[in-house]
Every structure is written in C-alpha cells, then in structure tokens.
C-alpha atoms as a PDB file:
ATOM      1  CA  UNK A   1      35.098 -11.601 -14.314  1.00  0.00           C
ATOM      2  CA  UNK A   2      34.830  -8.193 -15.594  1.00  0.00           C
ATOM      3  CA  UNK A   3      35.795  -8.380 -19.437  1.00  0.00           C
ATOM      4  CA  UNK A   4      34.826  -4.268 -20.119  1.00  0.00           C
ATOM      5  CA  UNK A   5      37.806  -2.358 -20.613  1.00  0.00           C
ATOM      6  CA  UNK A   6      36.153   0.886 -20.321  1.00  0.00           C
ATOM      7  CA  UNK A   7      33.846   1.819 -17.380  1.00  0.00           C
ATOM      8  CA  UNK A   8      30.945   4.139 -15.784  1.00  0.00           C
ATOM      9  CA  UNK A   9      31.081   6.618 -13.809  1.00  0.00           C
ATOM     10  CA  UNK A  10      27.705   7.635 -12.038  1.00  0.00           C
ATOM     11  CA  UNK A  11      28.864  11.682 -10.829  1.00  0.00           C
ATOM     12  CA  UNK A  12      26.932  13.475  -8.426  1.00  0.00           C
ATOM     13  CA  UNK A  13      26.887  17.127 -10.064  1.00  0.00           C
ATOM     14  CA  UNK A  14      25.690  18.671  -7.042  1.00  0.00           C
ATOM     15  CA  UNK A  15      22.539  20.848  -6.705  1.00  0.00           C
ATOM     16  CA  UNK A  16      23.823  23.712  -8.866  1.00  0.00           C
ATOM     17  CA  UNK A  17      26.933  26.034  -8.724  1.00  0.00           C
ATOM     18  CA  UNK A  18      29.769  24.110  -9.878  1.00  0.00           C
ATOM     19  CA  UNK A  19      31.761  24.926  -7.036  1.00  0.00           C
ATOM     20  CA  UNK A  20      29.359  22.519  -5.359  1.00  0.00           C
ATOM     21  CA  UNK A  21      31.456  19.933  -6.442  1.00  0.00           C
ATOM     22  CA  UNK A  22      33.885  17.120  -5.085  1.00  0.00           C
ATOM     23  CA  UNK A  23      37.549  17.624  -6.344  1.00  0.00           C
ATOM     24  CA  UNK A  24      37.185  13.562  -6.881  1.00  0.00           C
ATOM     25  CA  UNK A  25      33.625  14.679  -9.550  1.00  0.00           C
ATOM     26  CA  UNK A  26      36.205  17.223 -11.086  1.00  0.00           C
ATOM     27  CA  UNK A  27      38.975  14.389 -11.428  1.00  0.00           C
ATOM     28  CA  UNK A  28      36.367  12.459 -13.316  1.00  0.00           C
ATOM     29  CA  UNK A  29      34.854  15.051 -15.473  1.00  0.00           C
ATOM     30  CA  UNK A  30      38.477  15.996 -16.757  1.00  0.00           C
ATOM     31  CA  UNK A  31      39.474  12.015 -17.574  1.00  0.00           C
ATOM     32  CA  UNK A  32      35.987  11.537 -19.091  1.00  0.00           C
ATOM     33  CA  UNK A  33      35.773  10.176 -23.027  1.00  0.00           C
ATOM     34  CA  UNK A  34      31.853  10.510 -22.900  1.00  0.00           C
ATOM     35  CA  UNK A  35      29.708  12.438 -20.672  1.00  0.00           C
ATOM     36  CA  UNK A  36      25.687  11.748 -20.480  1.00  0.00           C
ATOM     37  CA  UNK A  37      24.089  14.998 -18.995  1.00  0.00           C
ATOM     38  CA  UNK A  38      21.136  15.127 -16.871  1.00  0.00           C
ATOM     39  CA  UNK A  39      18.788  18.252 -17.330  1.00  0.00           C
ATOM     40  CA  UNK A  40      18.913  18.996 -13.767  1.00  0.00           C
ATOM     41  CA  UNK A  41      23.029  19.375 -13.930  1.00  0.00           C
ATOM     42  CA  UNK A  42      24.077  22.893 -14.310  1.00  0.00           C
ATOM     43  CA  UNK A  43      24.694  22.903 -18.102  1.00  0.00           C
ATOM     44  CA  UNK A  44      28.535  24.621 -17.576  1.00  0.00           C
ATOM     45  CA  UNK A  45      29.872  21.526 -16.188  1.00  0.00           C
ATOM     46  CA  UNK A  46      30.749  20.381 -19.868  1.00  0.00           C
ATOM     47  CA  UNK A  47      33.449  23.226 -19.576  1.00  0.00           C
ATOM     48  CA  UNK A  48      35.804  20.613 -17.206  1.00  0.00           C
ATOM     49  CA  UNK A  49      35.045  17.496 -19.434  1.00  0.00           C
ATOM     50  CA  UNK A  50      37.302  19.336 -22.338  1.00  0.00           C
ATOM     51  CA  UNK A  51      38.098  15.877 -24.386  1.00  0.00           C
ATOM     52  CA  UNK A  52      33.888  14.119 -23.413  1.00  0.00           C
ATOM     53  CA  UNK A  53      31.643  13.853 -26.283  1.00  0.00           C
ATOM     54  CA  UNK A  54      28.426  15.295 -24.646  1.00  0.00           C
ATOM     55  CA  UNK A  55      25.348  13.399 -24.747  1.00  0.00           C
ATOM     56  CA  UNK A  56      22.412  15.114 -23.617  1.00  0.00           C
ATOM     57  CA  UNK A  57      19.962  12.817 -21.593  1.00  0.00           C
ATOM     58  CA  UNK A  58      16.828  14.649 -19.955  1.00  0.00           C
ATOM     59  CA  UNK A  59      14.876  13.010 -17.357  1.00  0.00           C
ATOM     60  CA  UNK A  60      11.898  15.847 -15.928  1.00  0.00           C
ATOM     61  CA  UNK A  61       9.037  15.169 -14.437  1.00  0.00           C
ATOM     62  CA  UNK A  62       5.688  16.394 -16.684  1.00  0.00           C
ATOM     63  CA  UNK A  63       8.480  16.797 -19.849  1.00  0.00           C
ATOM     64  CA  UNK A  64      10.027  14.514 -22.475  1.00  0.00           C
ATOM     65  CA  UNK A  65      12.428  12.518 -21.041  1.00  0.00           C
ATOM     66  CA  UNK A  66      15.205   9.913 -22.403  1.00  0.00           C
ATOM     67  CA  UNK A  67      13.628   6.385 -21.718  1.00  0.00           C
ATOM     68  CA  UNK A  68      15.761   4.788 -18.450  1.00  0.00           C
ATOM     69  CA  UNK A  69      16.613   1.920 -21.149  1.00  0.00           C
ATOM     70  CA  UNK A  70      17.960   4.059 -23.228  1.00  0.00           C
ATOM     71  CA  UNK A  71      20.282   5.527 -21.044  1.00  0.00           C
ATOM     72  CA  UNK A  72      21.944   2.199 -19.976  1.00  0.00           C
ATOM     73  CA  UNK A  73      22.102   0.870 -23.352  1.00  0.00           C
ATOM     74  CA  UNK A  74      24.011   4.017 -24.016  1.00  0.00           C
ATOM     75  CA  UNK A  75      26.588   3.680 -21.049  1.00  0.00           C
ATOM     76  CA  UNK A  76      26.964   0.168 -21.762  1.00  0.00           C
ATOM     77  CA  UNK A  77      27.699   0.778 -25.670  1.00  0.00           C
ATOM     78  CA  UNK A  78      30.641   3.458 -24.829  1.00  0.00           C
ATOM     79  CA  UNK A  79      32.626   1.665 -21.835  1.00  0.00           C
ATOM     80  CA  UNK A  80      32.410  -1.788 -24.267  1.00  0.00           C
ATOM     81  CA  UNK A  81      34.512   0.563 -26.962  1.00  0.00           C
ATOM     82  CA  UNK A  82      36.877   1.201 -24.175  1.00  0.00           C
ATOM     83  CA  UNK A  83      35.595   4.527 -23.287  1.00  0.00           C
ATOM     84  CA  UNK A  84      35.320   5.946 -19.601  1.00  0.00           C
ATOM     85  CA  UNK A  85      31.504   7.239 -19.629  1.00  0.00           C
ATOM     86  CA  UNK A  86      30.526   9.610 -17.101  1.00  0.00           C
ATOM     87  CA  UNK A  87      26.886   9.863 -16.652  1.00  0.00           C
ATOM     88  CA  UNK A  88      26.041  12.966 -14.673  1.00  0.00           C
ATOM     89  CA  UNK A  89      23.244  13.695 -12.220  1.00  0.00           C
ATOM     90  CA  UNK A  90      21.552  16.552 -10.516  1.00  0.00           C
ATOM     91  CA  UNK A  91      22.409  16.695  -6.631  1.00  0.00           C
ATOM     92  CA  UNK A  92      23.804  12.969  -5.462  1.00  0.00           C
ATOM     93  CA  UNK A  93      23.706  10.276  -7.558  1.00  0.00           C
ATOM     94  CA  UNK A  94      22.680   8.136  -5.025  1.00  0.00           C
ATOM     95  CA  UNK A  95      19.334  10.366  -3.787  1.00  0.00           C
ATOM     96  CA  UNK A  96      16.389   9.608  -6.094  1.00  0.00           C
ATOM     97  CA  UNK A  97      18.295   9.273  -9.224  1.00  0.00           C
ATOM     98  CA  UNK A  98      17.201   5.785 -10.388  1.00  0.00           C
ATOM     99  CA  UNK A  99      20.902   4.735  -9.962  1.00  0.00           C
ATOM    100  CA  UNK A 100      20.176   1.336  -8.492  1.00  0.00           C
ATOM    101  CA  UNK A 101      19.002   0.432 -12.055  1.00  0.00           C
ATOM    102  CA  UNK A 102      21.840   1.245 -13.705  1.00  0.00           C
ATOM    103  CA  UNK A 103      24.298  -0.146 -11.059  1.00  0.00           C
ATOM    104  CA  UNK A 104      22.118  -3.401 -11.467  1.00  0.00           C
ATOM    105  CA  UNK A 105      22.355  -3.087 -15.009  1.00  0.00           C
ATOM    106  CA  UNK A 106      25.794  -2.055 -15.690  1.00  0.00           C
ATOM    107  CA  UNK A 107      26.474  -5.043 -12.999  1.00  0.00           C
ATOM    108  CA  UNK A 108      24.481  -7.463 -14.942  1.00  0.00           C
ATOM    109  CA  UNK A 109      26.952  -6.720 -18.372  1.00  0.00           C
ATOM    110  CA  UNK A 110      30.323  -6.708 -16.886  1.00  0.00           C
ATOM    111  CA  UNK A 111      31.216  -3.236 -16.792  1.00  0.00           C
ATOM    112  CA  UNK A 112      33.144  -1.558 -14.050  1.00  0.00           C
ATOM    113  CA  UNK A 113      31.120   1.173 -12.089  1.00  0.00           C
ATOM    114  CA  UNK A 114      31.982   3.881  -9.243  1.00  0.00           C
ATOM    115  CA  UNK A 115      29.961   5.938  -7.991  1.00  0.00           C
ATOM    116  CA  UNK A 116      31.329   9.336  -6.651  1.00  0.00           C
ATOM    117  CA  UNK A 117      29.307  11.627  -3.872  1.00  0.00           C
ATOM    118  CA  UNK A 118      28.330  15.057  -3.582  1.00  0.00           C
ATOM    119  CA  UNK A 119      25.572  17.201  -2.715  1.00  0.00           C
ATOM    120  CA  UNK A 120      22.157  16.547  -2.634  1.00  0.00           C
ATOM    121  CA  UNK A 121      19.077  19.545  -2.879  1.00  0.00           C
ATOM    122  CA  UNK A 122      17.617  18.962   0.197  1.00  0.00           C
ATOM    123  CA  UNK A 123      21.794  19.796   2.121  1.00  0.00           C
ATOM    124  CA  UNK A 124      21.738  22.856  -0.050  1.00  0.00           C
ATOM    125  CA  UNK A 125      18.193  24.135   0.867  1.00  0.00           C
ATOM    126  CA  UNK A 126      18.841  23.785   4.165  1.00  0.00           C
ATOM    127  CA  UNK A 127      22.065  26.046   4.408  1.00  0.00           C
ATOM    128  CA  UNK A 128      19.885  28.202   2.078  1.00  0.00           C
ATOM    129  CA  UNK A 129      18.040  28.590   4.531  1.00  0.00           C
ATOM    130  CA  UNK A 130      20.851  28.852   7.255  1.00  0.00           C
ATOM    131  CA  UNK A 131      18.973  25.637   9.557  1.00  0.00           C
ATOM    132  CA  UNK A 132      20.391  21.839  10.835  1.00  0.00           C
ATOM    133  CA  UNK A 133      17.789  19.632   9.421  1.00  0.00           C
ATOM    134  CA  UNK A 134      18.589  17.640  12.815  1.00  0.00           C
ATOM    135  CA  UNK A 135      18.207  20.274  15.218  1.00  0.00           C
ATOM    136  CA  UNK A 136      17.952  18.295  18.547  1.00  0.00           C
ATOM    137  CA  UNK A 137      15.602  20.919  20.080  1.00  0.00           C
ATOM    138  CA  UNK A 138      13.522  20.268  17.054  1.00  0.00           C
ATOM    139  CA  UNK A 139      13.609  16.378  16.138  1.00  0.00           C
ATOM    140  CA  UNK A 140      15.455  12.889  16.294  1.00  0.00           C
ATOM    141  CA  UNK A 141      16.272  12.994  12.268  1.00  0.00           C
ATOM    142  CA  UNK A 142      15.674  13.630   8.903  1.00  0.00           C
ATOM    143  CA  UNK A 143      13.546  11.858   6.107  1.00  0.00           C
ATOM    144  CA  UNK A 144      13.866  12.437   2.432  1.00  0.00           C
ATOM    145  CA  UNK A 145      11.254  11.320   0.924  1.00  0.00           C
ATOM    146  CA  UNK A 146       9.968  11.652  -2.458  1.00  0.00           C
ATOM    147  CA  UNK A 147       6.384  12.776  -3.928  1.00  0.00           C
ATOM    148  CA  UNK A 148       6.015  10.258  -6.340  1.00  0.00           C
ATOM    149  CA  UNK A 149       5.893   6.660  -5.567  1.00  0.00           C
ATOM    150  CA  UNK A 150       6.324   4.232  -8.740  1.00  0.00           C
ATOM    151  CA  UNK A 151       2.985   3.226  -9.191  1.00  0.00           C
ATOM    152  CA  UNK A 152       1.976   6.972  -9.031  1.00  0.00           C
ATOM    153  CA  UNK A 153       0.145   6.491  -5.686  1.00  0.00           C
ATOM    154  CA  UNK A 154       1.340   8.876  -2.732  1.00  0.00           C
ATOM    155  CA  UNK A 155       3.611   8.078   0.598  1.00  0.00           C
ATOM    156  CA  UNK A 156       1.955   7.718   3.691  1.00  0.00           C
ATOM    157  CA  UNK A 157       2.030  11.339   4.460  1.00  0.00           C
ATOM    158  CA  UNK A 158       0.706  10.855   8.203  1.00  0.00           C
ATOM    159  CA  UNK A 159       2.828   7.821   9.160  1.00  0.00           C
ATOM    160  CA  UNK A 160       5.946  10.299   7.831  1.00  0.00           C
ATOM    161  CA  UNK A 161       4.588  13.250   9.842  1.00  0.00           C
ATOM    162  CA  UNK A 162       4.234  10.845  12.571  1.00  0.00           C
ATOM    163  CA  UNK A 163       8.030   9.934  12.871  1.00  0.00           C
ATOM    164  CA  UNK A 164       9.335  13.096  14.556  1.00  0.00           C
ATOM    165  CA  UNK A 165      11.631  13.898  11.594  1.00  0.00           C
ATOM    166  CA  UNK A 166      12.163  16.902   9.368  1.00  0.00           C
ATOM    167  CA  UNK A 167      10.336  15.750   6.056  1.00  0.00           C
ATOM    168  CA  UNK A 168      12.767  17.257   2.706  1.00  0.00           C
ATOM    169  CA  UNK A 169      10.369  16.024   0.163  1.00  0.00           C
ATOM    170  CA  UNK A 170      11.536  16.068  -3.689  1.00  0.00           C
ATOM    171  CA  UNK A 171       9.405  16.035  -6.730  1.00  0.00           C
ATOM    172  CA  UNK A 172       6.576  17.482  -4.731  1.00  0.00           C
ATOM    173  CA  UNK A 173       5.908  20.715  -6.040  1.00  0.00           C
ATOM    174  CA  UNK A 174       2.763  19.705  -8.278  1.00  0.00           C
ATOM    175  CA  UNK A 175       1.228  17.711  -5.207  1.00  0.00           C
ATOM    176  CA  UNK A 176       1.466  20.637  -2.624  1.00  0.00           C
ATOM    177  CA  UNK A 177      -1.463  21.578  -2.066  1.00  0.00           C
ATOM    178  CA  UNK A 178      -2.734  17.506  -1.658  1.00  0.00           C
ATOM    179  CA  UNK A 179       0.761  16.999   0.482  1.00  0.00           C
ATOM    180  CA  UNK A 180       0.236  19.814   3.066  1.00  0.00           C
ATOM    181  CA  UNK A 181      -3.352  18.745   3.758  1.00  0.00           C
ATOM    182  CA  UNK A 182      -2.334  14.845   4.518  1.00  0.00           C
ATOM    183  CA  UNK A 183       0.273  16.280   6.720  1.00  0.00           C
ATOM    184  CA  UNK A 184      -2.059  18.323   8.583  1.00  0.00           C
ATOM    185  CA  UNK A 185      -4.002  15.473   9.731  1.00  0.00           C
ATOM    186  CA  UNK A 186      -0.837  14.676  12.206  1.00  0.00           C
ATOM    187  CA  UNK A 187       0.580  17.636  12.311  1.00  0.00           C
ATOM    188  CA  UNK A 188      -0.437  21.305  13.473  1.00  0.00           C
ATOM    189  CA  UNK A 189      -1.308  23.763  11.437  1.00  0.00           C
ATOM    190  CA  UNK A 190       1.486  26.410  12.316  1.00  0.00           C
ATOM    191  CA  UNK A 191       4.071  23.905  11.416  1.00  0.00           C
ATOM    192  CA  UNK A 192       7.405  25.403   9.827  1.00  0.00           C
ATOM    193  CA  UNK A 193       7.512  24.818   6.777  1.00  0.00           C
ATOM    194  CA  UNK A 194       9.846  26.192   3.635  1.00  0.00           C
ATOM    195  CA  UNK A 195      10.165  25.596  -0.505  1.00  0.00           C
ATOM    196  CA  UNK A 196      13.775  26.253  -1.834  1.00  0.00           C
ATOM    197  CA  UNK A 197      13.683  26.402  -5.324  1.00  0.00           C
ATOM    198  CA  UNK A 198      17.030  26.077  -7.169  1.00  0.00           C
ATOM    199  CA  UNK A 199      18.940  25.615  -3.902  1.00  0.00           C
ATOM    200  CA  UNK A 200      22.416  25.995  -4.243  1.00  0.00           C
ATOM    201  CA  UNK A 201      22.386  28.277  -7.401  1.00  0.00           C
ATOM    202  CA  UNK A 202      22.825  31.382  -8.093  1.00  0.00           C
ATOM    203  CA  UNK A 203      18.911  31.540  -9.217  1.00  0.00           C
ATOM    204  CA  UNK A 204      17.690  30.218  -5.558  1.00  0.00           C
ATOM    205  CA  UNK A 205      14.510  31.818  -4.343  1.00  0.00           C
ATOM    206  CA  UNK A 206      13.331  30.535  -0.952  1.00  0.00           C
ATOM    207  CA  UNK A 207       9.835  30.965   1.149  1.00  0.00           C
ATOM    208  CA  UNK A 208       9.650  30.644   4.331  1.00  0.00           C
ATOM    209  CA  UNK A 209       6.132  30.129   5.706  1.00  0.00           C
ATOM    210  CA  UNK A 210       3.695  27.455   7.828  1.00  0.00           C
ATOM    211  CA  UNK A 211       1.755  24.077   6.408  1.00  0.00           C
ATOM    212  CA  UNK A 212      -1.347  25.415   6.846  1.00  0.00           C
ATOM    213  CA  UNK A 213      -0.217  28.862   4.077  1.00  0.00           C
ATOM    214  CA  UNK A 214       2.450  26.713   2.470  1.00  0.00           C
ATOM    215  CA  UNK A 215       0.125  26.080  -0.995  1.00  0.00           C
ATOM    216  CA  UNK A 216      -1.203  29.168  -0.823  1.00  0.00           C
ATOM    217  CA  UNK A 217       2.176  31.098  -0.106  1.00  0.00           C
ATOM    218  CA  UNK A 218       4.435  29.046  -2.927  1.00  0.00           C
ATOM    219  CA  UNK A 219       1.817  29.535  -5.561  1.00  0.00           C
ATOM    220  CA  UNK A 220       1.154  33.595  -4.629  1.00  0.00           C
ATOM    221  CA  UNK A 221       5.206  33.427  -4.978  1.00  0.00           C
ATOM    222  CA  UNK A 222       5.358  31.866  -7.949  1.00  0.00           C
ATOM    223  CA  UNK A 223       7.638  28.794  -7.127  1.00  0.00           C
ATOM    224  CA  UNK A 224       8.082  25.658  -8.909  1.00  0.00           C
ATOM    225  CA  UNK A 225      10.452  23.022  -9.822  1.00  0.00           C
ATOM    226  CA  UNK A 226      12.868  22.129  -9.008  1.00  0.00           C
ATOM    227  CA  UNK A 227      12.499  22.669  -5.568  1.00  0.00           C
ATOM    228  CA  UNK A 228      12.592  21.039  -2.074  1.00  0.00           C
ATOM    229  CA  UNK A 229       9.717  21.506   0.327  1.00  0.00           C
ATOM    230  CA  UNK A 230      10.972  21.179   3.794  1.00  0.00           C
ATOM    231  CA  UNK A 231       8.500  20.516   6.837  1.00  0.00           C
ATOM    232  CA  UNK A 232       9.403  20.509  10.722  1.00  0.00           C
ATOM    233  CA  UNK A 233       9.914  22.514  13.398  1.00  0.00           C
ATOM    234  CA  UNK A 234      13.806  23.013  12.306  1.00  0.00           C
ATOM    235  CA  UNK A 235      12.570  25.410   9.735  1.00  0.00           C
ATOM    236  CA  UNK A 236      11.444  27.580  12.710  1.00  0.00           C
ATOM    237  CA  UNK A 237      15.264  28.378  13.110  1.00  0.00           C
ATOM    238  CA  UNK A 238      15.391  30.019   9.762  1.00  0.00           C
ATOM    239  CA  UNK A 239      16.068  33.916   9.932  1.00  0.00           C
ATOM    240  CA  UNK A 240      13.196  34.646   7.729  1.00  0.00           C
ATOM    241  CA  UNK A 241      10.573  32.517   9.264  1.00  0.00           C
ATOM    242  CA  UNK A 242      11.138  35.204  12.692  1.00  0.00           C
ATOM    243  CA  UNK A 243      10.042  37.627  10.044  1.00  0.00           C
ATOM    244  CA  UNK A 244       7.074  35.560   8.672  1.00  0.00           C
ATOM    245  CA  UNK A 245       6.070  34.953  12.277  1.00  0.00           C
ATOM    246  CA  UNK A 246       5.379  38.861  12.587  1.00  0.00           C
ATOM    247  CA  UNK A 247       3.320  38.677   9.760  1.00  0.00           C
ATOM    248  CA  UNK A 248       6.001  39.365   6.724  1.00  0.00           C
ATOM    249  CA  UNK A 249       6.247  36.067   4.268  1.00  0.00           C
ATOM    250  CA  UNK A 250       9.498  36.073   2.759  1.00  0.00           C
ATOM    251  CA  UNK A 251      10.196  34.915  -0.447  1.00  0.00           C
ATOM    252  CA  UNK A 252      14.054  35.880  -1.849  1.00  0.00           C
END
C-alpha cells in the first residue's frame, strides 16, 4: 500500500519552445511544490511552476552531471514531506531519459508516480525538416536508437541499417564520423541523411546532406549537441535536400 502522501511527477518538457507542451505538463507545472530541472529543458519553463522550489539537476553527456542516485533520493525526500515533485525532462520522459530507474525506484519506496507525454527531438526534427519519418514510399518504420550503449560499446549499426527503417539516432553527435561509416557498410553511400540541432527551438539549425558527406558536412557547419541525426530515404523528401541534390548543402 502506498503510504507517501506526496508524489512524482516525471514531465516531458518537450524538445524546446514551451508551446511544445501538453496542457496536462502545464496543469502539473502550475500545481507543482518542487520542480527538478533537467539541462536539456528550456530554462523558462520555471515561469508556469510560480509556487515550485527549483532544483537544478544537469545530466549532459561529456559535462558534470547530478549522479542518477542523487536525483531519486531527491524526489523521494520531497513527496515523503508531502510535496508534489515534478522532475522535468528534455523531449519525452519516456525516450532515453533513464526514467525506468526512477519509476523502479520511486516504485520500490511507496511513492505515487505519473508520468505525462509530450514531444520527443527526433518528432520535432522531423517537422523541422517538413518529412514523415514513415513515409511508405520510403520504409516500413522508424527506429530511435541511441549512440551510447551502457557499457560504452556501440549498437549494431549494420543490423539497424539493415531493418528498412528511418534511423533518428540521439546522443550521436561525437560518434558521427565512426556512425556514418558502420552504416555505410549496409547502406549506400548517397543515403539521405540530416542533423537537426535544437529541433523545435527557436535556435534550430538543420543540414540536410548524404551519409557518405554527413561528418564532413555537420562539422564544416559547425553542429553539435544536442541534436538528432536522421538517416533514410524519408529525408530525401525534405525541401532542402532537392537543393543539396543540385549541389547546394543547406544548413539554416
């Protein structure tokens, strides 16, 4: 039986603008006693948690993060005073946010979680970009997939390539170069293939290109994270990839 009179709320904060998100994440936010703040969460969201003490909780790849056992200690801590703790994440919740841990964890103690939706990178890159990620002239799907397995090793990049799928591949921007040539041992080298960086904010820069130029093209562009690297013959259907086809990379 649950015995915690406060609770958790894991909130999708969507990939950037706030009007991104849910009217059910903006419920939350307003209700919310304590908010934990990812460092991928536009920062402004704090403006529609008016009453939320905010705790700032930074998880970035190659920077220094909050340890994970940190954070659950914290959300734990708050909802046993009685508080309603909203712990807020970049894009969904649900999409490589180590949220299975702190379900399991917040499970494990008693206390009452939800878990509300909203918009993941790789959604907002593509209408960035202006494509379906399932374009059924194109492929049978879409796999997100991230970069970085958790014993530091890569995914199977030929097996992936091999599944007929539009790859959106997260926390991939330092392993391009070592990404793009795995996937051109299964696929060809004129591939579509596109970074969004920022997608779904007003600071979104996109580049539309092929796997064989995609290192080459991202780093001559400057890109980095946060981004979503997109691979498939989808991306073909972006407006700008017509252009780079004529010999005109685009980069916006």
């Amino acid at each position: 039986m649950n015995t915690a009179k406060g609770k958790v709320t894991l909130l999708s904060a969507g990939p950037g603008d706030l009007d991104l998100l849910t009217l059910r994440a903006a419920r939350a936010l307003a209700a919310a006693d304590v908010l934990l703040l990812d460092d991928l969460a536009n920062p402004d969201i704090v403006s529609l948690a008016p009453q939320a003490r905010v705790i700032r909780v930074g998880k970035r790849g190659g920077c220094r993060s909050t340890p994970q056992a940190f954070i659950e200690r914290l959300m734990q801590r708050h909802a046993r005073r009685g508080l309603h703790v909203v712990r807020v994440k970049g894009g969904d919740a649900l999409l490589f946010g180590r949220a299975g841990e702190e379900i399991a964890a917040l499970r494990e103690a008693g206390i009452a979680v939800e878990i509300v939706n909203g918009v993941s990178s790789g959604f907002a890159a593509a209408a960035g970009l202006g494509i379906s990620l399932t374009h059924r002239d194109h492929c049978q799907g879409v796999t997100f997939v991230t970069a970085h397995l958790q014993d530091h090793r890569e995914p199977d990049w030929q097996m992936l390539a091999a599944t007929g799928t539009t790859l959106a591949i997260y926390m991939g921007m330092s392993r391009m170069a070592s990404i793009a040539a795995a996937l051109r041992e299964a696929l060809p080298a004129s591939t579509p293939a596109a970074v969004v960086q920022h997608a779904g904010s007003a600071q979104e820069r996109r580049l539309v290109t092929t796997l064989d130029r995609l290192a080459d093209d991202a780093a001559a562009a400057g890109l980095g994270s946060p981004a979503v690297i997109l691979i498939g013959g989808a991306i073909g259907e972006a407006v700008e990839f017509a252009v780079h086809a004529q010999g005109f990379a685009h980069a916006a």
